[in-house]
PDB file of N, CA and C in Angstrom:
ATOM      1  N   UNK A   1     -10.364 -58.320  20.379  1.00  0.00           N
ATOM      2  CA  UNK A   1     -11.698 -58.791  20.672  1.00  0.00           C
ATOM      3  C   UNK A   1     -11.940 -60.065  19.879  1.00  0.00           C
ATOM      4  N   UNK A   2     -12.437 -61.013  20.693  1.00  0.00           N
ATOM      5  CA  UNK A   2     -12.771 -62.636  20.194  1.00  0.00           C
ATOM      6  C   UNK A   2     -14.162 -62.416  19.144  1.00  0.00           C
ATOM      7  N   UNK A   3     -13.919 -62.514  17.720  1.00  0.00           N
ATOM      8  CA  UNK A   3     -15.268 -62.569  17.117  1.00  0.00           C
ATOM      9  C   UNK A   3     -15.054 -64.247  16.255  1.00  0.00           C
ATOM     10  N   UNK A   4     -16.459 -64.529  15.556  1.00  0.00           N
ATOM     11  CA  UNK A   4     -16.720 -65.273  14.597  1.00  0.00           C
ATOM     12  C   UNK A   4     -17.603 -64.929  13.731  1.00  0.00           C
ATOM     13  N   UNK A   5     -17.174 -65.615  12.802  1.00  0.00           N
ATOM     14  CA  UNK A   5     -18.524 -65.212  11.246  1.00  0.00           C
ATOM     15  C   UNK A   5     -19.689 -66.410  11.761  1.00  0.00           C
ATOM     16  N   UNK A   6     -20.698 -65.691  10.938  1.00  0.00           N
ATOM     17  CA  UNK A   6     -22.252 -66.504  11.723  1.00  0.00           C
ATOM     18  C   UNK A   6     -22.883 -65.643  10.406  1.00  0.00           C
ATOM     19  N   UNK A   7     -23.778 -66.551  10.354  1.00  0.00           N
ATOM     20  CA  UNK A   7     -24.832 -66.830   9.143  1.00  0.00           C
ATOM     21  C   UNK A   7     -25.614 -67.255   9.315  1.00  0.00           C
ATOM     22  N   UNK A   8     -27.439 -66.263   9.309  1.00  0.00           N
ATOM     23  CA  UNK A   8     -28.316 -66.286   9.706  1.00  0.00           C
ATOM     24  C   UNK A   8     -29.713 -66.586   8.899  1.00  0.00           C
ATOM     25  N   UNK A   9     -30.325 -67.740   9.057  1.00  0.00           N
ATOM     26  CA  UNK A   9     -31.388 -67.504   7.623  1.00  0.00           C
ATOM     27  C   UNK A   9     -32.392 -66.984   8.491  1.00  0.00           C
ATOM     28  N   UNK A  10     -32.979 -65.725   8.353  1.00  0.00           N
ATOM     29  CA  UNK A  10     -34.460 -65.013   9.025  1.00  0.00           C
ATOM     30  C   UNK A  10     -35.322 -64.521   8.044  1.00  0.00           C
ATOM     31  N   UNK A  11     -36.687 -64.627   8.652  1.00  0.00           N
ATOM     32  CA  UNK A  11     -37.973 -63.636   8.289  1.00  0.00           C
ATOM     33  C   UNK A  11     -37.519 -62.361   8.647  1.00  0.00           C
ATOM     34  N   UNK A  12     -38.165 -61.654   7.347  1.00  0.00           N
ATOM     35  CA  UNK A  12     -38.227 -60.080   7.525  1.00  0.00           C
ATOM     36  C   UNK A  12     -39.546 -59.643   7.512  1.00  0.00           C
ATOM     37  N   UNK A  13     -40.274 -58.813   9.405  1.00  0.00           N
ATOM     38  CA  UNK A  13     -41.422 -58.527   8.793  1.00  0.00           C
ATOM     39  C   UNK A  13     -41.083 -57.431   9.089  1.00  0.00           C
ATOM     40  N   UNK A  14     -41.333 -56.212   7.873  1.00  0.00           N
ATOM     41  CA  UNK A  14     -41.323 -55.148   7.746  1.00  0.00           C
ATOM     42  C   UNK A  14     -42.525 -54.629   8.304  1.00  0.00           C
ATOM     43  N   UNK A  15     -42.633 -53.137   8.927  1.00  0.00           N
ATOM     44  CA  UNK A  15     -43.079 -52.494   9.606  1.00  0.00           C
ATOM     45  C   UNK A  15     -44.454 -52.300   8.794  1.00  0.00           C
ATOM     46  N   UNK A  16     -44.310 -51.528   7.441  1.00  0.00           N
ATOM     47  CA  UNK A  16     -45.812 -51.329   7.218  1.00  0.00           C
ATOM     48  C   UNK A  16     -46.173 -52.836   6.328  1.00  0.00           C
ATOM     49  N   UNK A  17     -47.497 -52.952   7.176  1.00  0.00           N
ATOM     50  CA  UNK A  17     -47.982 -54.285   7.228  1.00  0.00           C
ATOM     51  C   UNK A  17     -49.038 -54.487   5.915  1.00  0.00           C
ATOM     52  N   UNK A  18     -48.487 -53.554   4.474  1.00  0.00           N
ATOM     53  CA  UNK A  18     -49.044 -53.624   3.012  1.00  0.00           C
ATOM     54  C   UNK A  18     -47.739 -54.838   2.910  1.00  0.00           C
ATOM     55  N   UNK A  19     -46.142 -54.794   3.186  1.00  0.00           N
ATOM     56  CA  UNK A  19     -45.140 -55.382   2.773  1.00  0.00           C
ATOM     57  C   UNK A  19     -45.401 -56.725   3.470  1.00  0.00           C
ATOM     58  N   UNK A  20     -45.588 -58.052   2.696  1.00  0.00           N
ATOM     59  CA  UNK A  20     -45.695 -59.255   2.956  1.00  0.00           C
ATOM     60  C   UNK A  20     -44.505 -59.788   3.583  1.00  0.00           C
ATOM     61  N   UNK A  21     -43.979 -60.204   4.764  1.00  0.00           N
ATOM     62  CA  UNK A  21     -43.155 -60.684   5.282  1.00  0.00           C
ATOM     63  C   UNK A  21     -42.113 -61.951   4.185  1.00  0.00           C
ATOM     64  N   UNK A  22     -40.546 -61.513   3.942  1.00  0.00           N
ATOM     65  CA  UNK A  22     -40.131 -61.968   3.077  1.00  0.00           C
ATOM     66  C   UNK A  22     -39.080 -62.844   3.930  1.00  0.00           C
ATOM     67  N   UNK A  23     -38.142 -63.713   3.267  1.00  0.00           N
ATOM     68  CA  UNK A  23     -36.500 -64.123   3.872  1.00  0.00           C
ATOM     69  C   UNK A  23     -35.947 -63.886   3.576  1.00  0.00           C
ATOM     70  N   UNK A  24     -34.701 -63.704   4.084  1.00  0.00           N
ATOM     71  CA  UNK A  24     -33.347 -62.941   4.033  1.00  0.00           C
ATOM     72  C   UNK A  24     -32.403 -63.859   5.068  1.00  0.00           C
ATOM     73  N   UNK A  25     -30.681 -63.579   4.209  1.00  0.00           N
ATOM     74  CA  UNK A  25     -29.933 -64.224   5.130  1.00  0.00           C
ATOM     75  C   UNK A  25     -29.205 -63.183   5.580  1.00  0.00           C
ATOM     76  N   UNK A  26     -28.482 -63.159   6.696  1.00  0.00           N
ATOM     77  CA  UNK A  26     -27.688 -62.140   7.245  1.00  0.00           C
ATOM     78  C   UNK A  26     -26.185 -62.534   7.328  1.00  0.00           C
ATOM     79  N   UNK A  27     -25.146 -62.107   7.099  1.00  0.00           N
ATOM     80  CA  UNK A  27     -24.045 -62.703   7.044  1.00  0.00           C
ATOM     81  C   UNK A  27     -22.730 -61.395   8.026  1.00  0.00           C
ATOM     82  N   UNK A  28     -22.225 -61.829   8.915  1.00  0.00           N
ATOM     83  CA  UNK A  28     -21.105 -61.155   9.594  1.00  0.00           C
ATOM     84  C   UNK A  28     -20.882 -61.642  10.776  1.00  0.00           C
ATOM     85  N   UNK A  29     -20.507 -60.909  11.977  1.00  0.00           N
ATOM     86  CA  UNK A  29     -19.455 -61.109  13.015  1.00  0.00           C
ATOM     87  C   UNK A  29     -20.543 -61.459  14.570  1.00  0.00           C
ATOM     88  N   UNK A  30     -20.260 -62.520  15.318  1.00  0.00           N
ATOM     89  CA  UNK A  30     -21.046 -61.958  16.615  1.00  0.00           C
ATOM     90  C   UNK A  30     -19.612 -61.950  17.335  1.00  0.00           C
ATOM     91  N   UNK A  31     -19.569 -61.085  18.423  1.00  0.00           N
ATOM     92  CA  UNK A  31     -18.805 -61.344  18.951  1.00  0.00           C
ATOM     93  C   UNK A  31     -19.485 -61.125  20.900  1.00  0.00           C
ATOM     94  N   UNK A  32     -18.496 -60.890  21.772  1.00  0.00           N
ATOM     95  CA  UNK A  32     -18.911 -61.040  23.119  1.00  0.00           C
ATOM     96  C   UNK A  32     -18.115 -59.548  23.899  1.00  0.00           C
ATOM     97  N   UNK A  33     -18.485 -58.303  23.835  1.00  0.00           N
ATOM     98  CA  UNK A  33     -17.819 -57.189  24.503  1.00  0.00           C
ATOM     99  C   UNK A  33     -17.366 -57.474  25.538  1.00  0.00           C
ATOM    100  N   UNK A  34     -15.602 -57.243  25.351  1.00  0.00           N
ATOM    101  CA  UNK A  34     -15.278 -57.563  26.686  1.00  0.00           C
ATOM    102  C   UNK A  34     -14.486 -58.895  26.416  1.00  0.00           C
ATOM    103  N   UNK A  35     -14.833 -59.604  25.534  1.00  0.00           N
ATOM    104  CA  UNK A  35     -14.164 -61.383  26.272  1.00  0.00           C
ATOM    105  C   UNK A  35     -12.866 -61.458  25.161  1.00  0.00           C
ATOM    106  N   UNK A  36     -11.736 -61.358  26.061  1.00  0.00           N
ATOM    107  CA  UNK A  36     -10.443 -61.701  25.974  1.00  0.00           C
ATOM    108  C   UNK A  36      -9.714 -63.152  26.285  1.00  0.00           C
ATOM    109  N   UNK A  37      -8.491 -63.185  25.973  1.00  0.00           N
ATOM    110  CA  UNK A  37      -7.648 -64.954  26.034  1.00  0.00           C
ATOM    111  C   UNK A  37      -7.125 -64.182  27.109  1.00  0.00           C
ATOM    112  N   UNK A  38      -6.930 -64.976  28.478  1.00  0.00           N
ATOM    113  CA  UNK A  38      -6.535 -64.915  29.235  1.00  0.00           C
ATOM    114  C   UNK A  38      -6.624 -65.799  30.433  1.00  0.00           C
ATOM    115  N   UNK A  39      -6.126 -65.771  31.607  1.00  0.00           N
ATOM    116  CA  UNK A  39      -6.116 -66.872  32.480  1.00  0.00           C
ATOM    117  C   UNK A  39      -5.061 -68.265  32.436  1.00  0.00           C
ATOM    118  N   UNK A  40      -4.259 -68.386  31.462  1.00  0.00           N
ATOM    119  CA  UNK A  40      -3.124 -69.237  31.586  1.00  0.00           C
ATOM    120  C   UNK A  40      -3.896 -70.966  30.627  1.00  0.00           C
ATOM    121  N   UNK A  41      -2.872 -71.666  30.292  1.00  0.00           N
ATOM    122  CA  UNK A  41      -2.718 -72.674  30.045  1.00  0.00           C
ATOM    123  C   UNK A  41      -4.006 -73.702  30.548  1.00  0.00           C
ATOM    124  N   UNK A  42      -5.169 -74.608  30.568  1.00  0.00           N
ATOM    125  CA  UNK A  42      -5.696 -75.459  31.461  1.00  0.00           C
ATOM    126  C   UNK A  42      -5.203 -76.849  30.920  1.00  0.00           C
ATOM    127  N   UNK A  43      -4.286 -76.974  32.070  1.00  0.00           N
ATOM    128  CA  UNK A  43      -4.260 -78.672  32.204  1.00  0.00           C
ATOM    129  C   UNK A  43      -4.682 -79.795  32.851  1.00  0.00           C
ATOM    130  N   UNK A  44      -4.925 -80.776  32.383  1.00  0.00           N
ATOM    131  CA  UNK A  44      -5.715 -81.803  32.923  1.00  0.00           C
ATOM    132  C   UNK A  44      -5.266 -82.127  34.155  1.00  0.00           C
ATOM    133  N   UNK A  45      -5.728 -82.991  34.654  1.00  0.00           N
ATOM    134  CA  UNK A  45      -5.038 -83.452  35.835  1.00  0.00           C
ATOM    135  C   UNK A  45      -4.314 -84.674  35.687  1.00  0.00           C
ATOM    136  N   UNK A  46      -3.416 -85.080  36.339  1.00  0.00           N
ATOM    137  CA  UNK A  46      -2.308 -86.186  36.363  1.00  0.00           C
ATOM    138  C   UNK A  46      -3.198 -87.744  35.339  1.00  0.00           C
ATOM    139  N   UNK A  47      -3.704 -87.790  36.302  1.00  0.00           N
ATOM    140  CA  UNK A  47      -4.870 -89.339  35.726  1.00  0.00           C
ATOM    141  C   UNK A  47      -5.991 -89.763  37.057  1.00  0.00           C
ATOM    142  N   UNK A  48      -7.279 -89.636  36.509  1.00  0.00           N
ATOM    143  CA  UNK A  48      -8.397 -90.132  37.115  1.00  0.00           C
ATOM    144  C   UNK A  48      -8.430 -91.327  38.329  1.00  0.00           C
ATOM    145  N   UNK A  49      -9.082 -90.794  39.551  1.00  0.00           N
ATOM    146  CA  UNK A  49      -8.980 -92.243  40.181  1.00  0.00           C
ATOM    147  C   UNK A  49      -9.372 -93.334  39.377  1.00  0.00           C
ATOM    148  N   UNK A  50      -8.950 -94.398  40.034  1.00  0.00           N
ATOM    149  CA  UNK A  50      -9.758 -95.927  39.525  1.00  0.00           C
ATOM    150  C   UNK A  50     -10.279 -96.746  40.612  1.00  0.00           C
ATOM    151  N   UNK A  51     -10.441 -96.109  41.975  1.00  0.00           N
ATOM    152  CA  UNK A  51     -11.049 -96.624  42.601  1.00  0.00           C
ATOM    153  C   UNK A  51     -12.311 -95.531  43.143  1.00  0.00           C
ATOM    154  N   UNK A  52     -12.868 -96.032  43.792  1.00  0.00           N
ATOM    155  CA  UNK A  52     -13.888 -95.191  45.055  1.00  0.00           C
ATOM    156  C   UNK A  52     -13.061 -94.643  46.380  1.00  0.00           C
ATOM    157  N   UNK A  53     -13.189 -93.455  46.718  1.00  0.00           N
ATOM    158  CA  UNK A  53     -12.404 -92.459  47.670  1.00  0.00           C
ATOM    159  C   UNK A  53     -12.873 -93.920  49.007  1.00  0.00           C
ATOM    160  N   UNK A  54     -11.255 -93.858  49.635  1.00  0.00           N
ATOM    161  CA  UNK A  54     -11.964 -94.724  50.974  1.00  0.00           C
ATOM    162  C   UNK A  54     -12.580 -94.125  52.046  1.00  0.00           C
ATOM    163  N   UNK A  55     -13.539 -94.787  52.843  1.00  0.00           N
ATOM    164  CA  UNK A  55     -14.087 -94.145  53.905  1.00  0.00           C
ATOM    165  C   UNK A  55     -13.199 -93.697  54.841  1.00  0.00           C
ATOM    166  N   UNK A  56     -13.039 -92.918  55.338  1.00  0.00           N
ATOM    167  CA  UNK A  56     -12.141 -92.365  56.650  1.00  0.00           C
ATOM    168  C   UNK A  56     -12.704 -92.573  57.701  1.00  0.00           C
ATOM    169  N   UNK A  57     -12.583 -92.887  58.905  1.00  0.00           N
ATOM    170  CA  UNK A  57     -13.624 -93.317  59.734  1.00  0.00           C
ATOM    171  C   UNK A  57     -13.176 -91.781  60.828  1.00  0.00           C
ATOM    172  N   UNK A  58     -13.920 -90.651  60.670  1.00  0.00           N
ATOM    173  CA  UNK A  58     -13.519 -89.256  60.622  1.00  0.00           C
ATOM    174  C   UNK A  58     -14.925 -88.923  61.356  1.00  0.00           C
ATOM    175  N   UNK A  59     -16.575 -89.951  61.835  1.00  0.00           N
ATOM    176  CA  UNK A  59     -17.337 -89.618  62.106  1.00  0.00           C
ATOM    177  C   UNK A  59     -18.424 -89.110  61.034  1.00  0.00           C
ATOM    178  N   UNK A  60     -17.854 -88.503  59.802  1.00  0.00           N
ATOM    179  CA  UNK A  60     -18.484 -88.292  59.099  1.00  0.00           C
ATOM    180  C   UNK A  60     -19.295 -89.426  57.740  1.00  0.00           C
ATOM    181  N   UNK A  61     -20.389 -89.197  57.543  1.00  0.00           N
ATOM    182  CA  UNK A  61     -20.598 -90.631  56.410  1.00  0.00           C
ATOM    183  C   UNK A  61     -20.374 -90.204  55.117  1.00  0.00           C
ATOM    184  N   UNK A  62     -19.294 -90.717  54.480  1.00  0.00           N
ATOM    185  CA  UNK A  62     -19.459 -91.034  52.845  1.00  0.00           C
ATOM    186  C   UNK A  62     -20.519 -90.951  52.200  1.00  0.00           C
ATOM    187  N   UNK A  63     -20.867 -90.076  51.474  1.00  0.00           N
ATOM    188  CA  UNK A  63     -21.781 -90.093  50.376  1.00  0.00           C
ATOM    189  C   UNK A  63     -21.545 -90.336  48.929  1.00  0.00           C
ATOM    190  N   UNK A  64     -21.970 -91.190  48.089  1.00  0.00           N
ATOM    191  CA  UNK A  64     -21.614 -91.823  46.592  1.00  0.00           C
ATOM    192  C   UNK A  64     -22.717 -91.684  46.102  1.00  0.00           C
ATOM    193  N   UNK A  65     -22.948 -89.956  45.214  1.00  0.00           N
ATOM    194  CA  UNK A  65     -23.920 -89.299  45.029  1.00  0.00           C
ATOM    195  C   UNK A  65     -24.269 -90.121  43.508  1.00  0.00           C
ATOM    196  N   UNK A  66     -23.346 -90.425  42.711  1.00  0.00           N
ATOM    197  CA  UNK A  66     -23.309 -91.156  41.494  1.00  0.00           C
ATOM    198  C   UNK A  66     -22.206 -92.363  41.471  1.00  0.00           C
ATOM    199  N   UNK A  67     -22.874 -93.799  41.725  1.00  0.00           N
ATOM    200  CA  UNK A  67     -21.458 -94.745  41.597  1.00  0.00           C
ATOM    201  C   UNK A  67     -21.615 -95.412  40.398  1.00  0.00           C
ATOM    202  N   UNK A  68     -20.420 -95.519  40.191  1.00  0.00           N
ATOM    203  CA  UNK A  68     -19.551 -95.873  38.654  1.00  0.00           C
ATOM    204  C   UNK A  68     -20.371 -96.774  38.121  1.00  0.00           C
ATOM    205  N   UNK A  69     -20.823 -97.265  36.966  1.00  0.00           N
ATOM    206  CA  UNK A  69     -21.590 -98.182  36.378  1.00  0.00           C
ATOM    207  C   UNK A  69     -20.845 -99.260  36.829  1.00  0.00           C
ATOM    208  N   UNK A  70     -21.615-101.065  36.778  1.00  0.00           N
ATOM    209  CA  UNK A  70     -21.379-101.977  37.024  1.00  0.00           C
ATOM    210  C   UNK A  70     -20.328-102.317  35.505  1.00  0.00           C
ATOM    211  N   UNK A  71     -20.508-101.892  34.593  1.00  0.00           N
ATOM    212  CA  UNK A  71     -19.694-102.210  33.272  1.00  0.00           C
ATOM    213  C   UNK A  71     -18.913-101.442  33.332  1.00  0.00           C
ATOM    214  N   UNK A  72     -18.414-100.215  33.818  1.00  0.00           N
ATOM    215  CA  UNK A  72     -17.338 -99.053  34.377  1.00  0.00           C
ATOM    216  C   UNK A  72     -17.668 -98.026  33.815  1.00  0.00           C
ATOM    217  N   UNK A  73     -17.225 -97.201  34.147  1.00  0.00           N
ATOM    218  CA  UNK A  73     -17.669 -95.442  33.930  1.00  0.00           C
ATOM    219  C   UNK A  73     -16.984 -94.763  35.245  1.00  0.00           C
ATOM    220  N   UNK A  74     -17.559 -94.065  34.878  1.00  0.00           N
ATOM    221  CA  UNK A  74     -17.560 -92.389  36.210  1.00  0.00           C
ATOM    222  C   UNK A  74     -18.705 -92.483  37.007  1.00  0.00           C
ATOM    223  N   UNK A  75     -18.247 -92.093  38.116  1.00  0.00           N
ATOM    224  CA  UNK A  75     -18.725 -92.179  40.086  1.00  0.00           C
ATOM    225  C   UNK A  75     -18.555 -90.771  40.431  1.00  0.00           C
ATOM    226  N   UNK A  76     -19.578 -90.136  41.284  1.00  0.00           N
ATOM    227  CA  UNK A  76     -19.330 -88.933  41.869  1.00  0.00           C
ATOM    228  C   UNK A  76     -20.027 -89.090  43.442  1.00  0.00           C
ATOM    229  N   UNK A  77     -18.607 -88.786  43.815  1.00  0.00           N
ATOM    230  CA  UNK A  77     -18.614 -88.729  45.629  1.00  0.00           C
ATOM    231  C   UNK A  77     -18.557 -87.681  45.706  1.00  0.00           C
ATOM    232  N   UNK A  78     -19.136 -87.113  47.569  1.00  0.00           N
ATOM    233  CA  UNK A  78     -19.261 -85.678  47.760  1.00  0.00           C
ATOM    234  C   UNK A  78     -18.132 -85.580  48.250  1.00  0.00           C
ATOM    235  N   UNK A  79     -17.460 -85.879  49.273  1.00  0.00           N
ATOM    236  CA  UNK A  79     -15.761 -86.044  49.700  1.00  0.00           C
ATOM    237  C   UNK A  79     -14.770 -85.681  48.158  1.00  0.00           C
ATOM    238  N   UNK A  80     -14.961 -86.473  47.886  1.00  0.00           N
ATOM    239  CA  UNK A  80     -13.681 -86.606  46.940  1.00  0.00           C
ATOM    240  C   UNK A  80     -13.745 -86.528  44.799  1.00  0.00           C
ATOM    241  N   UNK A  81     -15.127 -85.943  44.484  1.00  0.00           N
ATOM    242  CA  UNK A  81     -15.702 -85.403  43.535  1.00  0.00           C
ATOM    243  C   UNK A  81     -15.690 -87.155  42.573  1.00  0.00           C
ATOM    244  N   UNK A  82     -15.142 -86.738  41.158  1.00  0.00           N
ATOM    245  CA  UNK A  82     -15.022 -87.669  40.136  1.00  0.00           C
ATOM    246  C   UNK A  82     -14.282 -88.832  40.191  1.00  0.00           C
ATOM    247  N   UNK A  83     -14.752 -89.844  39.946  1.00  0.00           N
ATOM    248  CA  UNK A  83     -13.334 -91.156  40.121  1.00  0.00           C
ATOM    249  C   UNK A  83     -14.238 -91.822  38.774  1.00  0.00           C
ATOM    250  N   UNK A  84     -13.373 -92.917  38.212  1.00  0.00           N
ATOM    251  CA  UNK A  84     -13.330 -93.681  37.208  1.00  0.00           C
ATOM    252  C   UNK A  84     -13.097 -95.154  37.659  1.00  0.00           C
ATOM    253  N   UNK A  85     -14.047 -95.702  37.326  1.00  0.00           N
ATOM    254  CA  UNK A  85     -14.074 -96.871  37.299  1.00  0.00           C
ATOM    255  C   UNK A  85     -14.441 -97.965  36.667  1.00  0.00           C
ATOM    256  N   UNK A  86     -13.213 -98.775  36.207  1.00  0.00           N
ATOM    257  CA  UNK A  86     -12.972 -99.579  34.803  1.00  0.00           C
ATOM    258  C   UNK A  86     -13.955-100.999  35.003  1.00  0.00           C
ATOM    259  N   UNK A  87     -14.452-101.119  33.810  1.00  0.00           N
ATOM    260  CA  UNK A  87     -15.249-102.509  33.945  1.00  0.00           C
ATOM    261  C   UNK A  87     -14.495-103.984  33.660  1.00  0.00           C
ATOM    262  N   UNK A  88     -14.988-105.004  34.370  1.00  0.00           N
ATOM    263  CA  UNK A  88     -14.113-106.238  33.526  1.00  0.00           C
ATOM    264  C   UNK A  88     -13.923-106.387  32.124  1.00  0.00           C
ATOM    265  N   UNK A  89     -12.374-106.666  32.231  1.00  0.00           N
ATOM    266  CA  UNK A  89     -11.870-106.707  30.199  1.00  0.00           C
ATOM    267  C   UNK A  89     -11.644-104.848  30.086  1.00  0.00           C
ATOM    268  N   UNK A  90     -11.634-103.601  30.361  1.00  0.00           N
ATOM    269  CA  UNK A  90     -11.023-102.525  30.146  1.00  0.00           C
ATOM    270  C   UNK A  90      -9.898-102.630  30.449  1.00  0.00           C
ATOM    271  N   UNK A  91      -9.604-101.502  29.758  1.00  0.00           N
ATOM    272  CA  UNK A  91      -8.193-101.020  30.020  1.00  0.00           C
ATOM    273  C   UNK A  91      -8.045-100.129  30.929  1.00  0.00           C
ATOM    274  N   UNK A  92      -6.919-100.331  31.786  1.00  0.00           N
ATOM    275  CA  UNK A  92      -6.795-100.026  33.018  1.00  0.00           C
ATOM    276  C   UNK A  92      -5.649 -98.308  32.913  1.00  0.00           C
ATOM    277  N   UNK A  93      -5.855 -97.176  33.409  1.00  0.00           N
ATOM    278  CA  UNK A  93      -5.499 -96.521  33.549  1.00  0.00           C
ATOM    279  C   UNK A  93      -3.637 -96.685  33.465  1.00  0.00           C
ATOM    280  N   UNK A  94      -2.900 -96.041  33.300  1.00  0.00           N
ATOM    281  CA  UNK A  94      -1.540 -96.422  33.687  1.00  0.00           C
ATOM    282  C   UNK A  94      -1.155 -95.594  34.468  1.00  0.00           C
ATOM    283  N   UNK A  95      -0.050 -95.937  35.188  1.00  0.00           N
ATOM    284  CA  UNK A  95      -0.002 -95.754  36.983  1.00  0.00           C
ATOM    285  C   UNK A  95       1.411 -94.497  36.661  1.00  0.00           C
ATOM    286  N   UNK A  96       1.484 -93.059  37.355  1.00  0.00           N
ATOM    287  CA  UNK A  96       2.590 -92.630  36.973  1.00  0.00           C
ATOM    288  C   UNK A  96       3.850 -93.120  37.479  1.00  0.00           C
ATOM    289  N   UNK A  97       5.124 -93.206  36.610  1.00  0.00           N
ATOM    290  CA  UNK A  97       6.710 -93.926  37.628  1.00  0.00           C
ATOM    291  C   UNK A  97       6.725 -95.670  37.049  1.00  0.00           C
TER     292      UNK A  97
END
């Protein structure tokens, strides 16, 4: 079972309400019942587009729900999800081969 130590600074208000509410720290484990390592290795993917997915002329319209900043960043198309796109003067992705 996956735990960690955790350290808590809390108010204590005790039940009979003669005892003035004091602080206290709490010190031990939370953990998550149930949550195990499993499911394999996650690896990235090869390397990020650097362009915008091309239109296919398929009838359907391209949508470019988020496009890449004019200084470069990340673009999100509904077709073809995340692409990257480098601004003038970046460094340009390297190509695999």
């Amino acid at each position: 079972m996956a735990q960690v130590p955790v350290s808590m600074q809390v108010m204590i208000y005790p039940r009979n309400k003669t005892v003035k509410p004091y602080p206290a720290t709490v010190v031990g484990y939370a953990w998550i019942t149930g949550l195990e390592v499993g499911g394999g290795p996650v690896e990235p993917p090869e390397l990020p587009p650097t362009e915008p997915p091309p239109v296919e002329d398929d009838g359907k319209i391209a949508v470019i729900i988020k496009p890449a900043p004019e200084g470069g960043g990340w673009g999100f198309s509904a077709n073809k999800g995340w692409y990257y796109q480098p601004g003038a003067g970046q460094a340009q992705p390297k190509r695999p081969g």
